[in-house]
PDB file of N, CA and C in Angstrom:
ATOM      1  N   UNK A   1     229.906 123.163 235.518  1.00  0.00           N
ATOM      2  CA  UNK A   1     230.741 123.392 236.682  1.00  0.00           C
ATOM      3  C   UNK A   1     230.378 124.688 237.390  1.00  0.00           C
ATOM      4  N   UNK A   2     230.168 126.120 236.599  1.00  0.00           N
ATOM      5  CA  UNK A   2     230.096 126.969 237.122  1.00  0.00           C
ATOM      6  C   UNK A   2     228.549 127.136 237.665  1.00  0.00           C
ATOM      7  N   UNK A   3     227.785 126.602 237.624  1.00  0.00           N
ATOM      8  CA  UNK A   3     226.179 126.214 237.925  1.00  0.00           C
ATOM      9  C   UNK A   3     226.134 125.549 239.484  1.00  0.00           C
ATOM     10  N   UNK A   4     227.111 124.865 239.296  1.00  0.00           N
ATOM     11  CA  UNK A   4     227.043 123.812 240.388  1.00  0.00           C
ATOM     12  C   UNK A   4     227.971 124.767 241.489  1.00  0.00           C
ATOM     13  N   UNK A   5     229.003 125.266 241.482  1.00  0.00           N
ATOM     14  CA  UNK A   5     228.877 126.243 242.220  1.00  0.00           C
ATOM     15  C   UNK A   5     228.460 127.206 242.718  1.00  0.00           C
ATOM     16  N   UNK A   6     227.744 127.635 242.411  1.00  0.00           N
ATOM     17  CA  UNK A   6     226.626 128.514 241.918  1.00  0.00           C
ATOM     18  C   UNK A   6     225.173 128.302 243.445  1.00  0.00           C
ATOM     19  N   UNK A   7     225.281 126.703 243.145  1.00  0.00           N
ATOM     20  CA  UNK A   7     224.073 126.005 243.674  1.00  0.00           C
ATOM     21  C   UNK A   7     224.704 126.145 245.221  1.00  0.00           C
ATOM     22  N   UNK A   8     225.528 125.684 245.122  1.00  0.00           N
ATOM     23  CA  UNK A   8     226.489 125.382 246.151  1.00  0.00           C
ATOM     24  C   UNK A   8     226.485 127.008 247.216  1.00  0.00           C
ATOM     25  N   UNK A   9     226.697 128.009 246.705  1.00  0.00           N
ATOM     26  CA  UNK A   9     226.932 129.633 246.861  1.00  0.00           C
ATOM     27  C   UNK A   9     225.538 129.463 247.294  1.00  0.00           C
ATOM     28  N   UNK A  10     224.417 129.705 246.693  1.00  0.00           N
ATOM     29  CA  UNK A  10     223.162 129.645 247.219  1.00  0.00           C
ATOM     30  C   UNK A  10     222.951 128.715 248.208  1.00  0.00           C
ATOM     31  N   UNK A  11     222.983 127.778 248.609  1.00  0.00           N
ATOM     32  CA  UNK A  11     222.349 126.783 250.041  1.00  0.00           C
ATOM     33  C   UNK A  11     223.851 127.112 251.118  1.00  0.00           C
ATOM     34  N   UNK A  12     224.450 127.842 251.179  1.00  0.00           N
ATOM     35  CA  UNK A  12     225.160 128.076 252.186  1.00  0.00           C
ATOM     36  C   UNK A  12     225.565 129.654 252.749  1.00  0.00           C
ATOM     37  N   UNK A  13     225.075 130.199 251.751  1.00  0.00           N
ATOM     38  CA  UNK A  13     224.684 131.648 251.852  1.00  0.00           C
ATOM     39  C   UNK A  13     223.643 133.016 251.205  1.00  0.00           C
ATOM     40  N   UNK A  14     223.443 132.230 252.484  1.00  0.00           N
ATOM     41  CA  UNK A  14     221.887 132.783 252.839  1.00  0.00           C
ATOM     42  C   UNK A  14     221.506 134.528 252.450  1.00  0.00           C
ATOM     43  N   UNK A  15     222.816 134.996 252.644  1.00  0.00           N
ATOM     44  CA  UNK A  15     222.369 136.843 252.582  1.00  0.00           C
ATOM     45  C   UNK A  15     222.286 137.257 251.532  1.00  0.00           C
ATOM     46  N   UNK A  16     222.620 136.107 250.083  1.00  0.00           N
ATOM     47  CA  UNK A  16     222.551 136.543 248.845  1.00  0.00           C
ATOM     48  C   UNK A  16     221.032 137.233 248.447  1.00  0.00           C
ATOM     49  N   UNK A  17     220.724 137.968 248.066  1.00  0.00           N
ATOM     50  CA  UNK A  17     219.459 138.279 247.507  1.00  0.00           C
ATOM     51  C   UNK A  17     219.549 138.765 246.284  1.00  0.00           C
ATOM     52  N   UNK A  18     220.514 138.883 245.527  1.00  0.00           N
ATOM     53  CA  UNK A  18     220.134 138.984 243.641  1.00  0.00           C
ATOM     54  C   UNK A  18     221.340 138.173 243.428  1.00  0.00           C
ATOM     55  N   UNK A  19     220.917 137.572 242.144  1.00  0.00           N
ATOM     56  CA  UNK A  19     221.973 136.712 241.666  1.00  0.00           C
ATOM     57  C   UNK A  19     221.610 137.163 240.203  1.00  0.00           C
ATOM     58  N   UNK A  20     222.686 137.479 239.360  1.00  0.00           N
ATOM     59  CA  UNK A  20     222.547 137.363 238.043  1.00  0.00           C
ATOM     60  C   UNK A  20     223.516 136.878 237.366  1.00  0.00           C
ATOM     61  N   UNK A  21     222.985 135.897 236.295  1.00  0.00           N
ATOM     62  CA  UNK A  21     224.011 134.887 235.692  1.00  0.00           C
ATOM     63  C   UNK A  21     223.629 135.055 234.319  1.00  0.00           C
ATOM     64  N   UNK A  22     223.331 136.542 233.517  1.00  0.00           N
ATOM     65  CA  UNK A  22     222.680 136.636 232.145  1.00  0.00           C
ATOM     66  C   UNK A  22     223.957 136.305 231.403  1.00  0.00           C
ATOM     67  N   UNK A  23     223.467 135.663 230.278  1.00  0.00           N
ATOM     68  CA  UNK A  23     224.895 135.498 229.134  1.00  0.00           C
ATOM     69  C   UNK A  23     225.597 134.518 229.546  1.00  0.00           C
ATOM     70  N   UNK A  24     225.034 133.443 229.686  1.00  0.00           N
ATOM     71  CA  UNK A  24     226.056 132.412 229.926  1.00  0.00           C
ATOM     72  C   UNK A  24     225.438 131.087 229.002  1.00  0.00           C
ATOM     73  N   UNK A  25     226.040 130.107 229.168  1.00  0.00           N
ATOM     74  CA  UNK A  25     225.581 128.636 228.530  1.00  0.00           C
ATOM     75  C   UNK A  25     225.121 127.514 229.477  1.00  0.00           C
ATOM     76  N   UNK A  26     224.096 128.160 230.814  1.00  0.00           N
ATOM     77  CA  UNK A  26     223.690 127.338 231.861  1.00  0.00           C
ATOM     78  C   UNK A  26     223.492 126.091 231.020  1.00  0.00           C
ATOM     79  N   UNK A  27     222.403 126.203 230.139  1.00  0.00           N
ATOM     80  CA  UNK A  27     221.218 124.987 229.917  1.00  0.00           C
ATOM     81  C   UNK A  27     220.439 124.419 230.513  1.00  0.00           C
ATOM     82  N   UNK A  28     220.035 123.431 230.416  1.00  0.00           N
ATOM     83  CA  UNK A  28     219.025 122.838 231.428  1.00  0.00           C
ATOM     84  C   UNK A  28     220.142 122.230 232.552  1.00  0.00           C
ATOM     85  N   UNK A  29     220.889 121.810 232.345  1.00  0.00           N
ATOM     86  CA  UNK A  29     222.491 121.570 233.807  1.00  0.00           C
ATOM     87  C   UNK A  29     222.276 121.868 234.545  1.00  0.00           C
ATOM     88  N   UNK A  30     222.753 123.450 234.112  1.00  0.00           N
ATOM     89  CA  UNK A  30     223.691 124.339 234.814  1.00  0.00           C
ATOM     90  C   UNK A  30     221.550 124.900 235.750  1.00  0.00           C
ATOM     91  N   UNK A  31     220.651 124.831 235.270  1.00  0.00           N
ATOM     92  CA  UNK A  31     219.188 125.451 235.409  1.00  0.00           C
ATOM     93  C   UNK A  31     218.683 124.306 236.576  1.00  0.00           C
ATOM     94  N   UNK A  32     219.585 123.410 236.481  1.00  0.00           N
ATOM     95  CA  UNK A  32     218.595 122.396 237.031  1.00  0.00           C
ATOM     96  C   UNK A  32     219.880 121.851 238.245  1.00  0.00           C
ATOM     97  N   UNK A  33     221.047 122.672 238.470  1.00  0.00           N
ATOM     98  CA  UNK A  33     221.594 122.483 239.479  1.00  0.00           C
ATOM     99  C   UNK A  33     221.429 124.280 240.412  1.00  0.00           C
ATOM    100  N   UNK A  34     221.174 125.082 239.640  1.00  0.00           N
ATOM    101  CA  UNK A  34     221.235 126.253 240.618  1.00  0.00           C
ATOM    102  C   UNK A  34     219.228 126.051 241.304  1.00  0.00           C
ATOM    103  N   UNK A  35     218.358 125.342 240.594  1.00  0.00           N
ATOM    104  CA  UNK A  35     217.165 124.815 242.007  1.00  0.00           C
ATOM    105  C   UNK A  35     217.762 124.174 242.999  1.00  0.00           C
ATOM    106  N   UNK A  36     218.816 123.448 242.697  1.00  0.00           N
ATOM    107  CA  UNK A  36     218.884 122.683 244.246  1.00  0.00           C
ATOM    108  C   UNK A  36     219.535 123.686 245.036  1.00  0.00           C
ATOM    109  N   UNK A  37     220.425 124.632 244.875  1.00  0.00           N
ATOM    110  CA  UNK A  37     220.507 125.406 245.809  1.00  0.00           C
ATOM    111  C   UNK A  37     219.456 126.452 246.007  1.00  0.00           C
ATOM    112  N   UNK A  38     218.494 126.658 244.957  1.00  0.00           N
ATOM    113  CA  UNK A  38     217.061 127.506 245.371  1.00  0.00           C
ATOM    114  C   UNK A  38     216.241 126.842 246.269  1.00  0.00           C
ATOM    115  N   UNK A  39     216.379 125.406 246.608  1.00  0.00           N
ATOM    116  CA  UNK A  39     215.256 124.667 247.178  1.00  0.00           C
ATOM    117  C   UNK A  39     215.811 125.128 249.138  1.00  0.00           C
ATOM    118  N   UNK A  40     217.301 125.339 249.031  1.00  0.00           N
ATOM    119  CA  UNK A  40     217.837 125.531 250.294  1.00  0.00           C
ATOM    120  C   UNK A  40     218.397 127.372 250.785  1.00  0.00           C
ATOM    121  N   UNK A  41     217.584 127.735 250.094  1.00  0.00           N
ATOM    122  CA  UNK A  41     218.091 129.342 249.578  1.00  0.00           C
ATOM    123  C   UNK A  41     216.796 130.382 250.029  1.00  0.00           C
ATOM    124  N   UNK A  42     216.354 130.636 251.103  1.00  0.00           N
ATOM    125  CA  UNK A  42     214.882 130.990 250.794  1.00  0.00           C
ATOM    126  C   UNK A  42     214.720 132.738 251.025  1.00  0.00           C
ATOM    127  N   UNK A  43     215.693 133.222 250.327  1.00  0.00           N
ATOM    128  CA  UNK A  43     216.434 134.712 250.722  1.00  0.00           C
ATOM    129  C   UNK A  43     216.234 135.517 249.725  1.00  0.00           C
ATOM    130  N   UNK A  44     216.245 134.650 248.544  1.00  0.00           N
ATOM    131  CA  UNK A  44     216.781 135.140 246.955  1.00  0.00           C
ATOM    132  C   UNK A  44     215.518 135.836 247.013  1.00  0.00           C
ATOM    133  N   UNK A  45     215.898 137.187 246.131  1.00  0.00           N
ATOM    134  CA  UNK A  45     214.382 138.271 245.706  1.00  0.00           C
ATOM    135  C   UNK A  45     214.664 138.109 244.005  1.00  0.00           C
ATOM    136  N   UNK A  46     215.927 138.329 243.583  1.00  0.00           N
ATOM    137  CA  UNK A  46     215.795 138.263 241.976  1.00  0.00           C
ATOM    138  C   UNK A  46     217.161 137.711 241.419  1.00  0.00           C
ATOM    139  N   UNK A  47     216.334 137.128 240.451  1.00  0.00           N
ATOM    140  CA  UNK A  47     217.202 135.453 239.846  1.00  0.00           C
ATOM    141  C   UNK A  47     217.232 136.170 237.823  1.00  0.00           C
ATOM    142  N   UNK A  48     218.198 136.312 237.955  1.00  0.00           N
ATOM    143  CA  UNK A  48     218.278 136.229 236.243  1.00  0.00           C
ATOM    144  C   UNK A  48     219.151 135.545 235.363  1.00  0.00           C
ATOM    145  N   UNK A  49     218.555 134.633 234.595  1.00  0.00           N
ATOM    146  CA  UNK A  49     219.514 134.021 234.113  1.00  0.00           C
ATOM    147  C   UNK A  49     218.744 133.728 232.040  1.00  0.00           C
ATOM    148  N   UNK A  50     218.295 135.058 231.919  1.00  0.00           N
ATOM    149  CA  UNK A  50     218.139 135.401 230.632  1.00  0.00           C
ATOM    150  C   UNK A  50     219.480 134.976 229.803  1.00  0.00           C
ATOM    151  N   UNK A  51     219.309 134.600 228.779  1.00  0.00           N
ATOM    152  CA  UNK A  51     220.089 134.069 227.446  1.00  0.00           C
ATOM    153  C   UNK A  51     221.057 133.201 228.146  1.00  0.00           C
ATOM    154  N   UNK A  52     220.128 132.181 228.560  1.00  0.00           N
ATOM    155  CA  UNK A  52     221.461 130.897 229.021  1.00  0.00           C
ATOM    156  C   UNK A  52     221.110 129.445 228.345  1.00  0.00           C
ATOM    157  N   UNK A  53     220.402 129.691 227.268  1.00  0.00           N
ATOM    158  CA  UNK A  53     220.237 128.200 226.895  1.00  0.00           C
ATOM    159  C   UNK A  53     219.757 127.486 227.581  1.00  0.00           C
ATOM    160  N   UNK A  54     218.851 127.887 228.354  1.00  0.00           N
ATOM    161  CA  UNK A  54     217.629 126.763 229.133  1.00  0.00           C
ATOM    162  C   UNK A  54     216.359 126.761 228.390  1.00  0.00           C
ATOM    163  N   UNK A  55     216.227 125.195 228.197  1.00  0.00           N
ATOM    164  CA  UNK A  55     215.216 124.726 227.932  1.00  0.00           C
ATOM    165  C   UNK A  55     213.883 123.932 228.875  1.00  0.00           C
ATOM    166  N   UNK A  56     213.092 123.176 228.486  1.00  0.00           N
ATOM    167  CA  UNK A  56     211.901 123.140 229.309  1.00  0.00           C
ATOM    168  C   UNK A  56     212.704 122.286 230.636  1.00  0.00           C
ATOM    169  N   UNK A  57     213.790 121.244 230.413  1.00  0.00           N
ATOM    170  CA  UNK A  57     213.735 120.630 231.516  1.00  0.00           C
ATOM    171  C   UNK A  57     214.142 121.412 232.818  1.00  0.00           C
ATOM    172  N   UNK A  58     215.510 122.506 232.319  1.00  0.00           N
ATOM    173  CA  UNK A  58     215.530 123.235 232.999  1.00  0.00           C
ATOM    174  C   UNK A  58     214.514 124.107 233.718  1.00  0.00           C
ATOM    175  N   UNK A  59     213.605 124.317 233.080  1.00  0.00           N
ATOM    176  CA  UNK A  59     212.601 125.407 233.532  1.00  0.00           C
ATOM    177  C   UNK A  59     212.121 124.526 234.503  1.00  0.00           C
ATOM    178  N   UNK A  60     211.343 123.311 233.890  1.00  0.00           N
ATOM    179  CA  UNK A  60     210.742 122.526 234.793  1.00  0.00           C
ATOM    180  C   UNK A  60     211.584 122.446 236.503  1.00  0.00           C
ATOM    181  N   UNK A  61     212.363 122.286 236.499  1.00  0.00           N
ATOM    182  CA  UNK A  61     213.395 122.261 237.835  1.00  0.00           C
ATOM    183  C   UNK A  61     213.230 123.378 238.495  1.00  0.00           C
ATOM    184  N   UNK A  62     213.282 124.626 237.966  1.00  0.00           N
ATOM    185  CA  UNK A  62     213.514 125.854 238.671  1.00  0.00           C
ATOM    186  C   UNK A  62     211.707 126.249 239.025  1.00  0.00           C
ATOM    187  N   UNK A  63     210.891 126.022 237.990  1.00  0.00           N
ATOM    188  CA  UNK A  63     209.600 126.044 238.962  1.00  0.00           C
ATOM    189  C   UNK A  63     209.274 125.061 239.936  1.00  0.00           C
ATOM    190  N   UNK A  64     209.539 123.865 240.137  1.00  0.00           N
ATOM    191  CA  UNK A  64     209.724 123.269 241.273  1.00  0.00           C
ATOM    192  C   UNK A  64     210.419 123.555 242.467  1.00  0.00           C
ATOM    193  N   UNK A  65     211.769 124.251 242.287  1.00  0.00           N
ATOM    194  CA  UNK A  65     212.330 124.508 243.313  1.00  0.00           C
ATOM    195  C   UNK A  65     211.940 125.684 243.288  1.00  0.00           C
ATOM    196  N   UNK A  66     210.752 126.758 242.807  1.00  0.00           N
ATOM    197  CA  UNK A  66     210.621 128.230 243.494  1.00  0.00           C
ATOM    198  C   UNK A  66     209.125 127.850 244.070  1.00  0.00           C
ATOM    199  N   UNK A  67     208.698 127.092 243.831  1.00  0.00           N
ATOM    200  CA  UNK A  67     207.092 126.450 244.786  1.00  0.00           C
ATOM    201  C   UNK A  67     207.106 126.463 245.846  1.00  0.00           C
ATOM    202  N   UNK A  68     208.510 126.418 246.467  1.00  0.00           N
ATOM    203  CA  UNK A  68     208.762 126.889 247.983  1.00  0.00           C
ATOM    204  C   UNK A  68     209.181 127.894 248.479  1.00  0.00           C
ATOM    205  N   UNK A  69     209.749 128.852 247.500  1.00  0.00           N
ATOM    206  CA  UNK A  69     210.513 130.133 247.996  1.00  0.00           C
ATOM    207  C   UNK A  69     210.039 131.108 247.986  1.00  0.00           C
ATOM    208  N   UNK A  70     210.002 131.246 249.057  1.00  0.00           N
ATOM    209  CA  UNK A  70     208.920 132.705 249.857  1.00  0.00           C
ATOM    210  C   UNK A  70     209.276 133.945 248.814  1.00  0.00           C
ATOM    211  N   UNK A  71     210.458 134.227 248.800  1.00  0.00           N
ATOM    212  CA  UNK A  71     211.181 135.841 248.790  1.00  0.00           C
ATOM    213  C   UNK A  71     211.170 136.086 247.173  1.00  0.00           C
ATOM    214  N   UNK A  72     211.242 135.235 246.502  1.00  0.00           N
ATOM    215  CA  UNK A  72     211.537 135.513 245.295  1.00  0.00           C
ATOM    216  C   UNK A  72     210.616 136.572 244.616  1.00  0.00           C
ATOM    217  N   UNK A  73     211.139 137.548 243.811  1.00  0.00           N
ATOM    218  CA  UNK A  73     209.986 138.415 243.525  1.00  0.00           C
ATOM    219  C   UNK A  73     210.304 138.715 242.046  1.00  0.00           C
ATOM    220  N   UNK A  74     211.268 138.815 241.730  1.00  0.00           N
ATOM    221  CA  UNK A  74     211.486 138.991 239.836  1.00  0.00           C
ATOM    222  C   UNK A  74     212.592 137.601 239.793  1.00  0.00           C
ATOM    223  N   UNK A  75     211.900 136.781 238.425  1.00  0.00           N
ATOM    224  CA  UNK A  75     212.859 135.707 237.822  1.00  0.00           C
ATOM    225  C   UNK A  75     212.362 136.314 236.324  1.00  0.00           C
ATOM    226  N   UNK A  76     213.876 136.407 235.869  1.00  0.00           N
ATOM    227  CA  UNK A  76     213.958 136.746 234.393  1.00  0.00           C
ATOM    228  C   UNK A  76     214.743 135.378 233.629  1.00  0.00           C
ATOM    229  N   UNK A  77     213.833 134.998 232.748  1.00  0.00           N
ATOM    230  CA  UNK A  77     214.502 133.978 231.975  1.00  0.00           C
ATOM    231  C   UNK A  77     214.196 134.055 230.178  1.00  0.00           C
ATOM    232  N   UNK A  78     214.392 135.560 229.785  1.00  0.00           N
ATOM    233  CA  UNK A  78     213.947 135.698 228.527  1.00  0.00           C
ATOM    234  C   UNK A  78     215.266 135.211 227.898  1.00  0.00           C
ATOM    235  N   UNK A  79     214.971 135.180 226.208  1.00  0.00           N
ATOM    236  CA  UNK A  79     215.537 134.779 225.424  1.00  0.00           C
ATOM    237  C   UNK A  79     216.504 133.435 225.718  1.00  0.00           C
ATOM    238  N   UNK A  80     215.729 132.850 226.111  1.00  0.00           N
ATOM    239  CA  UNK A  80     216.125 130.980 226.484  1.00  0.00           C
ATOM    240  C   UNK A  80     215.255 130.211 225.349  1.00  0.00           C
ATOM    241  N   UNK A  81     215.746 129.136 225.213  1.00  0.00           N
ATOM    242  CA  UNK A  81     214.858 128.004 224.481  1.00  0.00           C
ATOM    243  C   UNK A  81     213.136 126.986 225.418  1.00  0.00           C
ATOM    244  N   UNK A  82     213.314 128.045 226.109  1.00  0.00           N
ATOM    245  CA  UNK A  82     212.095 127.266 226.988  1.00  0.00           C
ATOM    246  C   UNK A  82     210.760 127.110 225.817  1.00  0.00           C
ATOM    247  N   UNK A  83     210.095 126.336 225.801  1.00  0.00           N
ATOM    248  CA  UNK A  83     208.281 125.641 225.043  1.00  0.00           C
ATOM    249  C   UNK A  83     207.487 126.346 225.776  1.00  0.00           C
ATOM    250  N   UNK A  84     206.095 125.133 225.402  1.00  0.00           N
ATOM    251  CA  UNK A  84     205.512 124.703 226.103  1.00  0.00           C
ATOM    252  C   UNK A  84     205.430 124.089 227.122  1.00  0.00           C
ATOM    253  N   UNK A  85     206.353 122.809 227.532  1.00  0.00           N
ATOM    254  CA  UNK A  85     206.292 122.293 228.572  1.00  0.00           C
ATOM    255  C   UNK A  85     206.659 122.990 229.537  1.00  0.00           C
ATOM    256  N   UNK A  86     207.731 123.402 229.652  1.00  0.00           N
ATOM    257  CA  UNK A  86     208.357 124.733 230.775  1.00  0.00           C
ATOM    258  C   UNK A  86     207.126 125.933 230.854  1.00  0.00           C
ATOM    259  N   UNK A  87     206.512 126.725 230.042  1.00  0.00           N
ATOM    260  CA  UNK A  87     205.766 127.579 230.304  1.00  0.00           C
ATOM    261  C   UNK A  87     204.961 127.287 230.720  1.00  0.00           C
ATOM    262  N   UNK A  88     204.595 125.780 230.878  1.00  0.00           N
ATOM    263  CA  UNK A  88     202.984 125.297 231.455  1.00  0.00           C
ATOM    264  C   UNK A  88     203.843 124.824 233.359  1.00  0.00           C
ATOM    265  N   UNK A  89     205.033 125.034 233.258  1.00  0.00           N
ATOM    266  CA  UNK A  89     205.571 124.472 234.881  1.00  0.00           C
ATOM    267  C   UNK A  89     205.415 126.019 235.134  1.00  0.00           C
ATOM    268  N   UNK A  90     205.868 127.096 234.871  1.00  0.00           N
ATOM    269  CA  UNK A  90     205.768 128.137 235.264  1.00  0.00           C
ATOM    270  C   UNK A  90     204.605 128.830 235.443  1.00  0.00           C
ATOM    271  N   UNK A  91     203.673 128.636 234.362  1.00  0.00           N
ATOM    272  CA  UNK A  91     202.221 128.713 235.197  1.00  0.00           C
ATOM    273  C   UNK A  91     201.494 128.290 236.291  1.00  0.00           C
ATOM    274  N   UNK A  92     201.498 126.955 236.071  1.00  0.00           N
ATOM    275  CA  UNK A  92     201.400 126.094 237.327  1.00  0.00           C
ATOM    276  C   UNK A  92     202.031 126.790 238.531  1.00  0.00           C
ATOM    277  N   UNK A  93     203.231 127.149 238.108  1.00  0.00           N
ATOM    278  CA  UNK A  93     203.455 127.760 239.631  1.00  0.00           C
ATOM    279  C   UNK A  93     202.707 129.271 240.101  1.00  0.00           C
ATOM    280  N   UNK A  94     202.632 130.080 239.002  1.00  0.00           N
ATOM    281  CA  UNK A  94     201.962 131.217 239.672  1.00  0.00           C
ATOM    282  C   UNK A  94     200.574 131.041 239.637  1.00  0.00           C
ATOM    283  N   UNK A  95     199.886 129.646 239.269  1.00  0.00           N
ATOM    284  CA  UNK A  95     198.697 130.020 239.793  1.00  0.00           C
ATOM    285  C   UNK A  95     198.676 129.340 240.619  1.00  0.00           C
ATOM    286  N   UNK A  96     199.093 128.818 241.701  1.00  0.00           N
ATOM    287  CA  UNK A  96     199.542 128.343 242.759  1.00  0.00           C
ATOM    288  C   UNK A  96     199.270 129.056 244.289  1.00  0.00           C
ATOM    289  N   UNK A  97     198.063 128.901 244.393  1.00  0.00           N
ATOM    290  CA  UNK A  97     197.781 130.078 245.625  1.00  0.00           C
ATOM    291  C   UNK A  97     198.833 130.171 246.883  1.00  0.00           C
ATOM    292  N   UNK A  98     199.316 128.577 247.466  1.00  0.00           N
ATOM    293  CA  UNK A  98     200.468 128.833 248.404  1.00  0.00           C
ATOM    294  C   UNK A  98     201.725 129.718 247.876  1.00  0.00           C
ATOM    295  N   UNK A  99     202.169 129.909 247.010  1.00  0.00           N
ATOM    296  CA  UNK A  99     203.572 130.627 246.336  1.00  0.00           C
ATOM    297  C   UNK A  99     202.809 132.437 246.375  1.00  0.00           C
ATOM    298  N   UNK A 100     203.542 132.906 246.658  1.00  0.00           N
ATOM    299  CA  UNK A 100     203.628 134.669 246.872  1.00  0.00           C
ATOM    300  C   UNK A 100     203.844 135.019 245.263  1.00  0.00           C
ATOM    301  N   UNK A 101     202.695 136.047 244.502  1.00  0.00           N
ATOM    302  CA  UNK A 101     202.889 136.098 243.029  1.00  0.00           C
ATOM    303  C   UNK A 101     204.785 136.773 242.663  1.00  0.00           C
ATOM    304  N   UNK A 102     204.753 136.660 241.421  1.00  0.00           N
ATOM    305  CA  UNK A 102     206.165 136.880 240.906  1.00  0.00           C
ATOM    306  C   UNK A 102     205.302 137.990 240.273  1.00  0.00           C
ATOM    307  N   UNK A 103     205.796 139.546 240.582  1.00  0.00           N
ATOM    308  CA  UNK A 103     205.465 140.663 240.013  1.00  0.00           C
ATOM    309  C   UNK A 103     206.083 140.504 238.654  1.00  0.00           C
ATOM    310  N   UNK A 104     207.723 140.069 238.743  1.00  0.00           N
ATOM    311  CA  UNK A 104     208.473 140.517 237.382  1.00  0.00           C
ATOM    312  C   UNK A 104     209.051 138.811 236.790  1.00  0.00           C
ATOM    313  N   UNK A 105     207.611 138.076 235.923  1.00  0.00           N
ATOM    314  CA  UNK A 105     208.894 136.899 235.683  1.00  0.00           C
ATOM    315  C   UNK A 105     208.733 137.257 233.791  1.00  0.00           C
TER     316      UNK A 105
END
């Protein structure tokens, strides 16, 4: 619930530029409803959502929805359950010559 508002907060306001949601129990949900408001959000500079219980599917979502977002410049997602599969979406995205590098992920 609180994700999805969240998503919601992001695609309708735009002037947000840090969001931090550390310490919570997103999961892949709550990870894979705050991209859809990243996909409509193109403002955000830094996204943290360290120790939320996201795993790869989640990850997978949120590097899809930052493949488009110009501004983003630090995403922190330590101490999550993310793999392999998620770390290979997040590569994929920074070696991604259209996407602007992530100094701090």
């Amino acid at each position: 619930e609180g994700a999805k508002a969240l998503a919601i907060l992001l695609e309708k306001h735009e002037g947000i530029k840090e969001l931090s949601v550390r310490c919570n129990t997103a999961g892949d949900v709550g990870a894979e409803s705050i991209a859809v408001g990243l996909r409509k959000n193109t403002v955000l500079q830094r996204l943290d959502l360290g120790m939320n219980c996201i795993g790869n599917k989640g990850c997978c979502a949120l590097a899809g929805a930052l493949r488009t977002h110009p501004a983003l410049t630090v995403l922190d997602l330590r101490s999550n359950k993310i793999q392999s599969p998620g770390a290979l979406a997040l590569a994929s995205l920074l070696s991604n010559t259209r996407h602007p590098p992530l100094p701090t992920l």
